[in-house]
C-alpha atoms as a PDB file:
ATOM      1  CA  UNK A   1      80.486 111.832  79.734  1.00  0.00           C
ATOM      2  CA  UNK A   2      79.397 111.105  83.359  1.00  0.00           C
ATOM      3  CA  UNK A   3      81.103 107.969  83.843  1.00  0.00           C
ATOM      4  CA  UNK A   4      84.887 107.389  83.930  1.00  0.00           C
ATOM      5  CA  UNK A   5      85.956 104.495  82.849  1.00  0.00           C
ATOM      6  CA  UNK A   6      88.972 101.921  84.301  1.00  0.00           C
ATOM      7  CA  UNK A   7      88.550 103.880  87.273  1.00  0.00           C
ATOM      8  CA  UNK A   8      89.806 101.262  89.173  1.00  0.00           C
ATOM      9  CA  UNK A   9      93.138  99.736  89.890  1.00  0.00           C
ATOM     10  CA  UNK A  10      94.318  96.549  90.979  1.00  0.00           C
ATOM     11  CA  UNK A  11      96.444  96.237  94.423  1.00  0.00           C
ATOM     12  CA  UNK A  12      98.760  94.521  92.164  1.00  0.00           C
ATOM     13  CA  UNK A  13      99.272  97.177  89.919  1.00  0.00           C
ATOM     14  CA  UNK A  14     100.198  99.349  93.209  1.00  0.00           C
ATOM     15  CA  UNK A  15     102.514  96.796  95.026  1.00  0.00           C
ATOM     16  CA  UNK A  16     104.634  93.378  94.551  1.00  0.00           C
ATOM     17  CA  UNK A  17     103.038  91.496  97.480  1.00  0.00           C
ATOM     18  CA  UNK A  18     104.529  87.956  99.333  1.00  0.00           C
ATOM     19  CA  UNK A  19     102.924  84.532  98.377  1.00  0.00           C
ATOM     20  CA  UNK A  20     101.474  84.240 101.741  1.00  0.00           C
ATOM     21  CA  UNK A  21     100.066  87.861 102.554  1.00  0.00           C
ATOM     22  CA  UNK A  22      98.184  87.060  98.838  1.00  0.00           C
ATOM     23  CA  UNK A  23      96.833  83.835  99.892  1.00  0.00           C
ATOM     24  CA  UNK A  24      95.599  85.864 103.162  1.00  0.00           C
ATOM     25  CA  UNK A  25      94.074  88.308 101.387  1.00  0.00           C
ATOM     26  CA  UNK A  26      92.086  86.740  99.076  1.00  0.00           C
ATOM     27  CA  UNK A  27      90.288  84.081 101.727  1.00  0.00           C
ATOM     28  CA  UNK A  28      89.188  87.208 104.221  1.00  0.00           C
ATOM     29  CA  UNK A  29      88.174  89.841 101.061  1.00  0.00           C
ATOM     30  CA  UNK A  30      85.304  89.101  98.887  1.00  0.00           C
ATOM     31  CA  UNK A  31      85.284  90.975  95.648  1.00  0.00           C
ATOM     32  CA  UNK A  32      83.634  94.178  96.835  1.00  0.00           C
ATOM     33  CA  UNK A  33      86.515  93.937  99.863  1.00  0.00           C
ATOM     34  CA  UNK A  34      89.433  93.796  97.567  1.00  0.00           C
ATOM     35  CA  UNK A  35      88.242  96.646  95.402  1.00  0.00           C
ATOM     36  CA  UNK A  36      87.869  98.538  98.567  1.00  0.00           C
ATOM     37  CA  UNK A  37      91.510  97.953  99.175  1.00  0.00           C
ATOM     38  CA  UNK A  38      92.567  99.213  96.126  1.00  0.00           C
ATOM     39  CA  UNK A  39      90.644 102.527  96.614  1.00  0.00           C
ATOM     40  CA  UNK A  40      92.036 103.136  99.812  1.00  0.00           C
ATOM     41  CA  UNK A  41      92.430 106.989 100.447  1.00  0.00           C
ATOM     42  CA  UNK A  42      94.637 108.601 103.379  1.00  0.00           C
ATOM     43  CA  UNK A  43      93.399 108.146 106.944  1.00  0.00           C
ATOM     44  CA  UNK A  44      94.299 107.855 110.127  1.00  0.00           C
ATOM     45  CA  UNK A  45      94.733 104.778 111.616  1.00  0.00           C
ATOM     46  CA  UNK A  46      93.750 106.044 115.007  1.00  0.00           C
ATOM     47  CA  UNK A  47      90.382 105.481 113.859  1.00  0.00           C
ATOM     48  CA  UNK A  48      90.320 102.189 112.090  1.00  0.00           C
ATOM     49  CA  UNK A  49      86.467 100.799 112.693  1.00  0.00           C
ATOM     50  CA  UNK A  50      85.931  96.387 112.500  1.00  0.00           C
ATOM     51  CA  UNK A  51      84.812  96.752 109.588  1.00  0.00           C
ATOM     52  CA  UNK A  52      87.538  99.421 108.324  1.00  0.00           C
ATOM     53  CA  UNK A  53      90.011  97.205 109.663  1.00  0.00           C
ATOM     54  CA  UNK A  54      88.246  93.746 107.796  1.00  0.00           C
ATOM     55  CA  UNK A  55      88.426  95.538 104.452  1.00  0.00           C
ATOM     56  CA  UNK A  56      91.878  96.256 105.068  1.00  0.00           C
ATOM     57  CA  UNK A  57      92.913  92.620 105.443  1.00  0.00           C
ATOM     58  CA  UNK A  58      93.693  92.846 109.580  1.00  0.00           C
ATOM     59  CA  UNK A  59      92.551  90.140 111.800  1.00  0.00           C
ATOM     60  CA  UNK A  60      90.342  90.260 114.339  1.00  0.00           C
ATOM     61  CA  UNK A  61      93.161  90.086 117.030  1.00  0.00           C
ATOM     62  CA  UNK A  62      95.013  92.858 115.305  1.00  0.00           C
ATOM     63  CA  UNK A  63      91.800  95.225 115.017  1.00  0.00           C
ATOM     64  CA  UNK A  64      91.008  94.045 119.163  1.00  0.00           C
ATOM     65  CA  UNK A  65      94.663  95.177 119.715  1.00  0.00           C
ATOM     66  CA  UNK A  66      94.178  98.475 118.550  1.00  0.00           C
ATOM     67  CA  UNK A  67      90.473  98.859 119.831  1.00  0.00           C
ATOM     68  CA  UNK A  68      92.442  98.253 123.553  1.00  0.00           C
ATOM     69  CA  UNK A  69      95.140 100.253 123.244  1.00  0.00           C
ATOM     70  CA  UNK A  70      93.119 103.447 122.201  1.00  0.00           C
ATOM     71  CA  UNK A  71      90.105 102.782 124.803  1.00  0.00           C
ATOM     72  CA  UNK A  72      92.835 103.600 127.407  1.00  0.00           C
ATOM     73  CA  UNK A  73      93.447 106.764 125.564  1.00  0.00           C
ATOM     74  CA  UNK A  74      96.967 106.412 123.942  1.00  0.00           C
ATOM     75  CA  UNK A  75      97.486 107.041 120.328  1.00  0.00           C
ATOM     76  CA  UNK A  76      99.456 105.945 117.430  1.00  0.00           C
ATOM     77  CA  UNK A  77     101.871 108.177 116.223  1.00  0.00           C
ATOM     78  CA  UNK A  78     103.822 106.677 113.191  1.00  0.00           C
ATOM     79  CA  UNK A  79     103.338 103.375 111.073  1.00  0.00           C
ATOM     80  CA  UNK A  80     106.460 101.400 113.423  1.00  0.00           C
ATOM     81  CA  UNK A  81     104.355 102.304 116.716  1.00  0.00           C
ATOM     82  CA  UNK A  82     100.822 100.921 114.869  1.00  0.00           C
ATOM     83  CA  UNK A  83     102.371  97.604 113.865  1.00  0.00           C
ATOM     84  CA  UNK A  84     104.257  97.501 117.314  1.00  0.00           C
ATOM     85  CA  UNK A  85     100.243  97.822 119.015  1.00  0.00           C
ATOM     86  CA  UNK A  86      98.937  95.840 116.167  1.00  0.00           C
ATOM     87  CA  UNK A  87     101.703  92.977 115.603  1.00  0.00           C
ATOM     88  CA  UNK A  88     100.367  93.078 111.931  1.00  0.00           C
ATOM     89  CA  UNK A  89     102.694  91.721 109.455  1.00  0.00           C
ATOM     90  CA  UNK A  90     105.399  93.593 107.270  1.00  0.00           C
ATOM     91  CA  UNK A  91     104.046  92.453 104.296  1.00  0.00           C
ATOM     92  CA  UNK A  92     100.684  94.449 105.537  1.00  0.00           C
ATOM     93  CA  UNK A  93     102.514  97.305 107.152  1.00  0.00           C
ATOM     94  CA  UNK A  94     103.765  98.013 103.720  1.00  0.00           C
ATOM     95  CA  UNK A  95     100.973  98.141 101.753  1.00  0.00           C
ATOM     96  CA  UNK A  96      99.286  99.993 104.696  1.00  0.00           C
ATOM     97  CA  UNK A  97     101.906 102.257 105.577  1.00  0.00           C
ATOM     98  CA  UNK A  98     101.404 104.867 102.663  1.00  0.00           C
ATOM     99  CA  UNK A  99      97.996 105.550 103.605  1.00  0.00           C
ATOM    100  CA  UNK A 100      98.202 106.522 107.019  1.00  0.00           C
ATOM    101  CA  UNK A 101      97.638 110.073 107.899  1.00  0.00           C
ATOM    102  CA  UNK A 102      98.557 111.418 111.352  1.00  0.00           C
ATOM    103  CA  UNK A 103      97.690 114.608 112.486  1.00  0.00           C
ATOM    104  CA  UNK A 104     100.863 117.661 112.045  1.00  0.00           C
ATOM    105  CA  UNK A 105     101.795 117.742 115.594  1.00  0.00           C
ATOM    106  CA  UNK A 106     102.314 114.177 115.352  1.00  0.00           C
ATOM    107  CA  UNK A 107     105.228 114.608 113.137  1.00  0.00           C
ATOM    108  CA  UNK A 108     106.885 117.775 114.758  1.00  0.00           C
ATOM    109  CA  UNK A 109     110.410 117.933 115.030  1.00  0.00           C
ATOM    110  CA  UNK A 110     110.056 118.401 119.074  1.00  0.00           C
ATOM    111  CA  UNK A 111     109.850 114.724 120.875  1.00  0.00           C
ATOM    112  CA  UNK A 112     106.674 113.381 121.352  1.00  0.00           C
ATOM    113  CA  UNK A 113     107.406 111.766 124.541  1.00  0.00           C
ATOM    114  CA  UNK A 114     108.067 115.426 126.104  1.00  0.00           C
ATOM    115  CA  UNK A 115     105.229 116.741 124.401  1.00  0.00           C
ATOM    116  CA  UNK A 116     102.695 114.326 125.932  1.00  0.00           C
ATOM    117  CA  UNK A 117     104.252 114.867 129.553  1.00  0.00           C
ATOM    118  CA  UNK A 118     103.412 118.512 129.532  1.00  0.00           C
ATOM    119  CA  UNK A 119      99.801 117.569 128.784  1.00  0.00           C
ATOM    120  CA  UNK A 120      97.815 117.064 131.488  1.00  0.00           C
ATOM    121  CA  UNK A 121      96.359 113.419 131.868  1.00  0.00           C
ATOM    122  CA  UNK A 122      92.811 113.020 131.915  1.00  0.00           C
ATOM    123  CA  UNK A 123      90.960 109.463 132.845  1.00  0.00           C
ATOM    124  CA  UNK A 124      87.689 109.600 130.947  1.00  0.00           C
ATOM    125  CA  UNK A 125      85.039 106.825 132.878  1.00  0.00           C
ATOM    126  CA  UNK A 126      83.120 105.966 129.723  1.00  0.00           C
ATOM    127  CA  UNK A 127      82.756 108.073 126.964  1.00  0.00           C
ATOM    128  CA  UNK A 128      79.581 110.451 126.704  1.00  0.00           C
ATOM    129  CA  UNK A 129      76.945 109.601 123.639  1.00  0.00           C
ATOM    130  CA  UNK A 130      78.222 112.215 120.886  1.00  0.00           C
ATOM    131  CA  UNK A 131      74.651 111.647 119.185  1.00  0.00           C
ATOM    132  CA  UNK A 132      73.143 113.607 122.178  1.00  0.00           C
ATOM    133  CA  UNK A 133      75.873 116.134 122.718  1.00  0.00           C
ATOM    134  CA  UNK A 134      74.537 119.597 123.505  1.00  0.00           C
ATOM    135  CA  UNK A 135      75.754 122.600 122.026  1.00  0.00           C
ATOM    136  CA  UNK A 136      76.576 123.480 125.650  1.00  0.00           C
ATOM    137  CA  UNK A 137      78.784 120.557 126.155  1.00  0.00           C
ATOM    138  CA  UNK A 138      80.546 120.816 123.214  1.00  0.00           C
ATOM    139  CA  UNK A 139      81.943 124.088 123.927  1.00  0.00           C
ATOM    140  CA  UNK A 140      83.612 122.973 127.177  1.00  0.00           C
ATOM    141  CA  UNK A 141      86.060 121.223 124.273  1.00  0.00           C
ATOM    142  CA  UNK A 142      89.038 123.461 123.858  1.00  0.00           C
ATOM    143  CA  UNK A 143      89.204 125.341 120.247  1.00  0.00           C
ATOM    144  CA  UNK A 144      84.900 125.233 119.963  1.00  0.00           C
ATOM    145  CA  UNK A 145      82.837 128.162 120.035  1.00  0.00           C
ATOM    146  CA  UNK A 146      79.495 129.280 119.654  1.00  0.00           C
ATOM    147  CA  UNK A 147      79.602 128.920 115.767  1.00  0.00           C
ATOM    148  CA  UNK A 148      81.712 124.987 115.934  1.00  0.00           C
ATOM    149  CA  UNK A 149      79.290 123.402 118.278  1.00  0.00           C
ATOM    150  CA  UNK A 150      76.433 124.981 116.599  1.00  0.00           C
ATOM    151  CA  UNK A 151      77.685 123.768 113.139  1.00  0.00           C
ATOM    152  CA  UNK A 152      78.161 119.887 114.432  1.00  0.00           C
ATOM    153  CA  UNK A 153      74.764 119.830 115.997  1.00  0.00           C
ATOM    154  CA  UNK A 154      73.387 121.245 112.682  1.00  0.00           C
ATOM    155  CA  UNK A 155      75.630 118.737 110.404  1.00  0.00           C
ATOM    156  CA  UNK A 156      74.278 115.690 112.972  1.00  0.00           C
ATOM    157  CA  UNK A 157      70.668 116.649 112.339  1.00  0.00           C
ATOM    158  CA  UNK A 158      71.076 116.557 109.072  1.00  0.00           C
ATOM    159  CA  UNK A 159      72.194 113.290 108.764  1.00  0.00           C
ATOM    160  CA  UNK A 160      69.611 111.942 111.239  1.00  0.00           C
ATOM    161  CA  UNK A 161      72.584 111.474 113.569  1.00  0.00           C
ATOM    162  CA  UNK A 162      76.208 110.142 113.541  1.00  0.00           C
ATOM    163  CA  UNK A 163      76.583 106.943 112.441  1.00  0.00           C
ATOM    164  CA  UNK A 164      80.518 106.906 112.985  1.00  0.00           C
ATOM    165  CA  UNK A 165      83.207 108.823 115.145  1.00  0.00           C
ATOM    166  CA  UNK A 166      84.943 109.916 112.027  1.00  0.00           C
ATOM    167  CA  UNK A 167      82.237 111.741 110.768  1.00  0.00           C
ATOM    168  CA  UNK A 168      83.525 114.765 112.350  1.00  0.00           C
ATOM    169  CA  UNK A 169      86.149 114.785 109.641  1.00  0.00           C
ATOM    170  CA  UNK A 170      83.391 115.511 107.395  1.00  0.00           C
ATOM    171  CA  UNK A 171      82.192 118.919 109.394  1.00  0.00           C
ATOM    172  CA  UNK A 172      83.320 121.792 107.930  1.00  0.00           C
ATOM    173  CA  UNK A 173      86.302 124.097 109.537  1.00  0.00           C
ATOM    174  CA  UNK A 174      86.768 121.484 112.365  1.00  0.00           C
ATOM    175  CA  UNK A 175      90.240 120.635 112.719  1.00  0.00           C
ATOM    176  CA  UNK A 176      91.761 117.344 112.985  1.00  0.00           C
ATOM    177  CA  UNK A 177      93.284 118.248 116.563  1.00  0.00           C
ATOM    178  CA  UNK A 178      89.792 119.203 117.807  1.00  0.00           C
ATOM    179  CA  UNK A 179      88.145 116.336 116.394  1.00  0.00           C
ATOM    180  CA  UNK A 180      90.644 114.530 118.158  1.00  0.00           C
ATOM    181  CA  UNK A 181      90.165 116.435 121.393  1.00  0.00           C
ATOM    182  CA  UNK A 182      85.694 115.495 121.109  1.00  0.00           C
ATOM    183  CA  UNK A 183      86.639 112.213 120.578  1.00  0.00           C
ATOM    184  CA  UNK A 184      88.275 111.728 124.147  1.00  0.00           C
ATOM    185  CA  UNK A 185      85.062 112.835 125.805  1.00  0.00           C
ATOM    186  CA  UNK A 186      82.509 111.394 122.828  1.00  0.00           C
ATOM    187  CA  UNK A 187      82.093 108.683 120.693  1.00  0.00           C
ATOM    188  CA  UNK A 188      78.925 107.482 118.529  1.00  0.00           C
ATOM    189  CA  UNK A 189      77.591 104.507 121.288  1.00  0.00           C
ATOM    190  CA  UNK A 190      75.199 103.568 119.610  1.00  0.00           C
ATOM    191  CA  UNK A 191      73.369 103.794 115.571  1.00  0.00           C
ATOM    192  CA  UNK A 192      70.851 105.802 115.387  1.00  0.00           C
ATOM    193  CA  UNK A 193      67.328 104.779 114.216  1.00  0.00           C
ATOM    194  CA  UNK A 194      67.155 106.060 110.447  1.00  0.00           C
ATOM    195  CA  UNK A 195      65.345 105.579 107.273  1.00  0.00           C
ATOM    196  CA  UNK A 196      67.580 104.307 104.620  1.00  0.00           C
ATOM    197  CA  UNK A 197      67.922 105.696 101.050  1.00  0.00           C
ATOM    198  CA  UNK A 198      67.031 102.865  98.311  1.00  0.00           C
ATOM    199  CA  UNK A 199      69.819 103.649  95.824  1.00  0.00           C
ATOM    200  CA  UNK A 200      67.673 101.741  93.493  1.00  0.00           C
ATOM    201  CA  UNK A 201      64.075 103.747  93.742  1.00  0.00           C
ATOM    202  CA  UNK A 202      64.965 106.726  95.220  1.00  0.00           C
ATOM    203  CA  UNK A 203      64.293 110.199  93.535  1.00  0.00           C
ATOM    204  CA  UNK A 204      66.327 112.554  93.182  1.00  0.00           C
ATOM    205  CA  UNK A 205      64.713 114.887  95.418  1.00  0.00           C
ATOM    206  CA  UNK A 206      64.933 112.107  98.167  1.00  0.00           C
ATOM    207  CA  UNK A 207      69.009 111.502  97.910  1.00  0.00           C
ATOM    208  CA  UNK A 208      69.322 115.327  98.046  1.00  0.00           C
ATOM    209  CA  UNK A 209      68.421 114.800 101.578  1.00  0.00           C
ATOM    210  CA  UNK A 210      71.269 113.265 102.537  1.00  0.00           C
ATOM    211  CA  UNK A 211      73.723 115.601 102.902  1.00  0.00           C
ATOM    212  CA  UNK A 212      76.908 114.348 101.350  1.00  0.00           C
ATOM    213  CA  UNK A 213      74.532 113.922  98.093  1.00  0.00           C
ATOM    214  CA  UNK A 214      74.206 117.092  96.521  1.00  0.00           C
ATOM    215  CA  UNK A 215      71.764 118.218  93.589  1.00  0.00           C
ATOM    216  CA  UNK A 216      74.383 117.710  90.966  1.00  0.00           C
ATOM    217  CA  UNK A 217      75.567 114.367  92.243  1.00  0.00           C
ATOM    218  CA  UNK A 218      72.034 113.433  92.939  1.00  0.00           C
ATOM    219  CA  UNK A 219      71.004 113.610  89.126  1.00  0.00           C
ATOM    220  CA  UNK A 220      74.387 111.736  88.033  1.00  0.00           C
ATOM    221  CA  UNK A 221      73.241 109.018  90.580  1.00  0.00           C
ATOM    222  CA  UNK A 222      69.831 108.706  88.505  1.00  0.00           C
ATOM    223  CA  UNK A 223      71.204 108.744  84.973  1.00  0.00           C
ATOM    224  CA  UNK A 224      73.796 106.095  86.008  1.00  0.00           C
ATOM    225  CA  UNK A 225      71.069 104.263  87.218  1.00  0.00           C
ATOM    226  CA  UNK A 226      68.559 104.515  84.459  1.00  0.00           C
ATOM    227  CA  UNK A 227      71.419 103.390  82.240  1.00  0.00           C
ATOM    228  CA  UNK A 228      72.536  99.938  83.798  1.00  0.00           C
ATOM    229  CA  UNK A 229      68.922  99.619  84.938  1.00  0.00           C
ATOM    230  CA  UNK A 230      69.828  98.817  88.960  1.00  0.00           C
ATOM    231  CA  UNK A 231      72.789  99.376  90.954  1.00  0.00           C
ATOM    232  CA  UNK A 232      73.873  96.017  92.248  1.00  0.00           C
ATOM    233  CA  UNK A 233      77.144  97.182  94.313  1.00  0.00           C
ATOM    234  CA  UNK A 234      77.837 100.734  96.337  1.00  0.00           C
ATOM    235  CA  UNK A 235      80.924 100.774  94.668  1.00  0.00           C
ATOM    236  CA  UNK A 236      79.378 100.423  91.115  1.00  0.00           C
ATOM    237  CA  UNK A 237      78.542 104.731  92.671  1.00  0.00           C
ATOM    238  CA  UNK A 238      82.796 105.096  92.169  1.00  0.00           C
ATOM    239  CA  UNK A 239      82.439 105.187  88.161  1.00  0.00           C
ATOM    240  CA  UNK A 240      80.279 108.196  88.185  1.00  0.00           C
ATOM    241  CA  UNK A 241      82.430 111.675  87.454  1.00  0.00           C
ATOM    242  CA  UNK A 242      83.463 113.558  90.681  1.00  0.00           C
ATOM    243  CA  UNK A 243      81.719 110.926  92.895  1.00  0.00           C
ATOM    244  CA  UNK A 244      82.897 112.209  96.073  1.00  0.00           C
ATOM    245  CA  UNK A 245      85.209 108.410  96.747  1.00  0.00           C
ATOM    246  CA  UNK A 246      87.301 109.110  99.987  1.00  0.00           C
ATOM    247  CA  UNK A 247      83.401 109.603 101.660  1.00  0.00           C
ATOM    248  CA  UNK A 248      82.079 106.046 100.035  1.00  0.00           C
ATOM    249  CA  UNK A 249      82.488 104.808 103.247  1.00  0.00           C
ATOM    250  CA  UNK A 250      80.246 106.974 104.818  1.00  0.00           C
ATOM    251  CA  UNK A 251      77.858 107.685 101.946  1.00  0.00           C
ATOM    252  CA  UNK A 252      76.791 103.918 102.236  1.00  0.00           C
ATOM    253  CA  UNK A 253      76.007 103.595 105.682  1.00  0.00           C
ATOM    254  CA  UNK A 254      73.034 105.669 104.642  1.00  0.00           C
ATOM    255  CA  UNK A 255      71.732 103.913 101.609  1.00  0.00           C
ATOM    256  CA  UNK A 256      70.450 100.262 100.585  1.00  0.00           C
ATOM    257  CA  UNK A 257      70.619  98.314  97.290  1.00  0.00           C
END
């Protein structure tokens, strides 16, 4: 079989949530929203985008919060310090809270306080375009090379260019700290100008392109497809076998219905 079925799971069947955090949830999610929430995979909340943030069930003034205190390059370093930024709720720290994914250092046993005083403090004016980054520039980044930088320039062609910061997750051998480290000098400022994947009419040939679609996946894509006749939802892609669901996110900002 290529399909798995109940491959989804309530948020009730995960957690025992408060009349009122309920009642906020479901006037904010829709019913693609509130299946999103209930596929949530680990992340770090460094990095939480509007529309991350919407699907999560934060407010506007909680995501702005955030947004402010990281564009004067501080960082979250626990679940107590992003609700403390955030003010969000208990009730949504808690369902939250297990999901959030900060980088090892973050959690060594030596204090972070001293840690981030022997670091050298560096004001960035406005961050540089990382859609027109230069292998060149890349390398002035502490822990790239020759082979790194060449490998994100590569991975960005590809994909017709970045369409989100944490896309650098998704380039292969770059660790988390260095991601973090490109990210103080570059950020994605603007999306780039791309031709979108119908979902719905494309071959398989033509989703191959993209590179988080490979050949395999491609064909499973097509006979799912041909079987319910048209894909009305992205996340209708989540029943097919070893659909690759912790990138849905980013698979989808490439493709239309």
């Amino acid at each position: 079989m290529l399909f798995k079925k109940d491959y989804l799971h309530t948020s009730e069947e995960r957690f025992a949530l408060d009349v009122k955090i309920q009642r906020q949830l479901d006037s904010i999610l829709d019913k693609d929203n509130k299946e999103n929430l209930s596929k949530v995979y680990s992340f770090n909340p460094n990095f939480i985008s509007d529309y991350k943030g919407y699907t999560l069930g934060m407010s506007n003034e909680e995501i702005d919060r955030l947004h402010l205190f990281r564009s004067e390059n501080n960082w979250v370093y626990s679940a107590k310090e992003f609700q403390q930024v955030t003010l969000i709720s208990d009730s949504l720290l808690q369902i939250l809270a297990p999901y959030f994914k900060f980088p090892e250092w973050a959690n060594r046993p030596k204090s972070r306080k001293n840690e981030r005083k022997e670091k050298p403090v560096v004001t960035v004016v406005g961050h540089k375009d990382l859609n027109q980054a230069t292998p060149e520039e890349l390398k002035g980044i502490y822990g790239i090379g020759d082979k790194l930088s060449a490998r994100i320039v590569k991975f960005r062609n590809r994909l017709g260019g970045f369409m989100v910061n944490e896309q650098l997750y998704d380039v292969y051998g770059l660790e988390e700290e260095v991601v973090l480290r490109i990210l103080e000098e570059f950020r994605v400022k603007g999306q780039p100008v791309i031709e979108m994947i119908n979902i719905n009419s494309a071959t398989r040939r033509e989703m191959q392109q993209l590179i988080y679609i490979d050949q395999n996946l491609a064909i499973q894509i097509v006979t799912y497809r041909d079987s319910v006749g048209i894909i009305k939802s992205f996340n209708e892609l989540l029943k097919i076998e070893d659909f690759p669901a912790d990138k849905i996110d980013r698979i989808k900002l490439y493709l239309s219905l």
